[in-house]
C-alpha atoms as a PDB file:
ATOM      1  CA  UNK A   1     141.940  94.099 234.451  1.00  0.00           C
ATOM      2  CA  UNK A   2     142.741  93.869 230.659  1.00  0.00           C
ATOM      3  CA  UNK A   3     146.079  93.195 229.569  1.00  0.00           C
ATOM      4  CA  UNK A   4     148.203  95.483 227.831  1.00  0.00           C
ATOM      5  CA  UNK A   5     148.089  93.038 224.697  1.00  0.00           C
ATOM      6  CA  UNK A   6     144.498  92.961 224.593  1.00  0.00           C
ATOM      7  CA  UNK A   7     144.257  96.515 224.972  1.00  0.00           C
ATOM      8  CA  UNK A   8     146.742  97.291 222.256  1.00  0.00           C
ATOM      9  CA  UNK A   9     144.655  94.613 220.024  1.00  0.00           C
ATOM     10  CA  UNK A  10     141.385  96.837 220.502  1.00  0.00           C
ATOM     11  CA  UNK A  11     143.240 100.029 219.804  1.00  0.00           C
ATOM     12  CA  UNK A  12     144.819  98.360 216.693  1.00  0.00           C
ATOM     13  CA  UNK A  13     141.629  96.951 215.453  1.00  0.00           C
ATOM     14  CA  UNK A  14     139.703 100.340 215.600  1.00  0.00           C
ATOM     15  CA  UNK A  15     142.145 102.321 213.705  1.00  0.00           C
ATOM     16  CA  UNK A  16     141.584  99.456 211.104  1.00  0.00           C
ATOM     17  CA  UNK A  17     137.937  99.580 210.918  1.00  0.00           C
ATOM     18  CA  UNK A  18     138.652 104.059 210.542  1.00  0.00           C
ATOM     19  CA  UNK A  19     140.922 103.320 208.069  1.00  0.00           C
ATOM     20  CA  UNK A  20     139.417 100.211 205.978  1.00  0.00           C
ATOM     21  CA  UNK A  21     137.165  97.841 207.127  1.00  0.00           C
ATOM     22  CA  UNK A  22     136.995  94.925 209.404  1.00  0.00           C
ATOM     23  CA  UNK A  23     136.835  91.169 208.269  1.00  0.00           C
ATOM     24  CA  UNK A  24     133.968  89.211 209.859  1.00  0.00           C
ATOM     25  CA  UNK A  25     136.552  87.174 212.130  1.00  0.00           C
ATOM     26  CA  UNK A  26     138.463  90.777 213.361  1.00  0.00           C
ATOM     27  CA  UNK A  27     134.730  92.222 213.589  1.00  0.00           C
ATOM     28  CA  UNK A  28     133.819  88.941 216.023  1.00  0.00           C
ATOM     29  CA  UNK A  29     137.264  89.898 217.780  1.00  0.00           C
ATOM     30  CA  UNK A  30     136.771  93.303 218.316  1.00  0.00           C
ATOM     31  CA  UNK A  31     133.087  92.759 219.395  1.00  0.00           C
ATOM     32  CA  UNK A  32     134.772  90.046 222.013  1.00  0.00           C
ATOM     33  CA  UNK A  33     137.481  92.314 223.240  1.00  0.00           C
ATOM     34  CA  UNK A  34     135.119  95.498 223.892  1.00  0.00           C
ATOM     35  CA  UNK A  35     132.320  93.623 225.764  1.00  0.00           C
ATOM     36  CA  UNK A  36     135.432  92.145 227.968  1.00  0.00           C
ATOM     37  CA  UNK A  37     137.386  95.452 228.424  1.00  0.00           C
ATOM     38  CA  UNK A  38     133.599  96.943 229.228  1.00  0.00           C
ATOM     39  CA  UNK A  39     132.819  93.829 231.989  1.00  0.00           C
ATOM     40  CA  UNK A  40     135.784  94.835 233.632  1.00  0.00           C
ATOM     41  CA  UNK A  41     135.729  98.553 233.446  1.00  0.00           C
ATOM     42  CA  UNK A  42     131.653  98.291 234.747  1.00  0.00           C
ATOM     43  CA  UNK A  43     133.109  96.051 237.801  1.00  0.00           C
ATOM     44  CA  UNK A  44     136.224  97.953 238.397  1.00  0.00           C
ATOM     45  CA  UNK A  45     133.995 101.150 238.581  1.00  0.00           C
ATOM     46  CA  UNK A  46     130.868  99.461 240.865  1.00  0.00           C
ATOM     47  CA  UNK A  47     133.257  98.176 243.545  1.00  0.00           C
ATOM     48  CA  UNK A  48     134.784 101.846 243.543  1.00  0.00           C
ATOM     49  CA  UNK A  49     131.614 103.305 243.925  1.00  0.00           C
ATOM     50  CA  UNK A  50     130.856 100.530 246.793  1.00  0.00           C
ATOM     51  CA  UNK A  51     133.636 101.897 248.903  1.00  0.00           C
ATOM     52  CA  UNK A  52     132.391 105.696 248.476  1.00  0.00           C
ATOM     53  CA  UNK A  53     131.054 107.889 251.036  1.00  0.00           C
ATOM     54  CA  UNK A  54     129.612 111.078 250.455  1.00  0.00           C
ATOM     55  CA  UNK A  55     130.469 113.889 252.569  1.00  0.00           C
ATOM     56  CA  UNK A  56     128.862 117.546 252.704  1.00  0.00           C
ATOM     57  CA  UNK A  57     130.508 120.772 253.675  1.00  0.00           C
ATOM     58  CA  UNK A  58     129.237 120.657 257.338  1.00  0.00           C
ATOM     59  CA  UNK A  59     130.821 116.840 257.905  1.00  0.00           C
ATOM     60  CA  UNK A  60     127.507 114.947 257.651  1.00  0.00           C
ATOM     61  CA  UNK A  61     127.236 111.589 255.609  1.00  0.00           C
ATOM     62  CA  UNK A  62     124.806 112.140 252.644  1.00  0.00           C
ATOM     63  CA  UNK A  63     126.049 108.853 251.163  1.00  0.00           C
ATOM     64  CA  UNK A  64     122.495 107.665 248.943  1.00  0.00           C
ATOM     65  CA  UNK A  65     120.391 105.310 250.477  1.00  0.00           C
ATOM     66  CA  UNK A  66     121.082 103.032 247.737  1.00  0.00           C
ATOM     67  CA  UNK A  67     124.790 102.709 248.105  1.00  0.00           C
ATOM     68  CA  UNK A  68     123.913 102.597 251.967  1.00  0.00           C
ATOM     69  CA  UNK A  69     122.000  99.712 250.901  1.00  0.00           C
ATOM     70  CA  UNK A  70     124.275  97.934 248.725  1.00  0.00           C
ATOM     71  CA  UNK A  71     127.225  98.311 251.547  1.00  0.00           C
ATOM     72  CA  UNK A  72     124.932  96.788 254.064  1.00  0.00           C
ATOM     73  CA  UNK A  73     124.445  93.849 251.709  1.00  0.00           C
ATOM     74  CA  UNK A  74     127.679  93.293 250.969  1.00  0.00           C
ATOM     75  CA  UNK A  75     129.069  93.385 254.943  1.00  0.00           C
ATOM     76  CA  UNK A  76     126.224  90.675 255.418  1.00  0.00           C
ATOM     77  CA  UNK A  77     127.835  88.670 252.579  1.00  0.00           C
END
């Protein structure tokens, strides 16, 4: 998870850029911060969608084969 400081520092370094512009060093900073905040969000989000199983009206699993797939995988693991 991101800290609270680092997401405060991308938050304060976009209303920058909106409001002026960016120096090279904040640009390589904000560029840093976003692909971190986005590694974690994209993991965070896969190993939620991991422990997901799909449901229809009548009580049947209609989990995708996929996730079935990746599961299975990851119990072997």
């Amino acid at each position: 998870m991101v800290s609270k400081e680092k997401l405060a520092r991308i938050n304060q370094l976009a209303k920058k850029a909106k409001e002026n512009s960016l120096t090279a060093e904040e640009a390589r900073e904000q560029s840093k911060l976003r692909r971190e905040y986005l590694e974690t969000f994209r993991s965070s989000m896969a190993n939620t969608l991991e422990n997901v199983t799909v449901i229809d009206p009548e009580g049947n699993d209609v989990t995708p084969e996929k996730l079935k797939r990746i599961k299975a995988n990851k119990k072997i693991h």
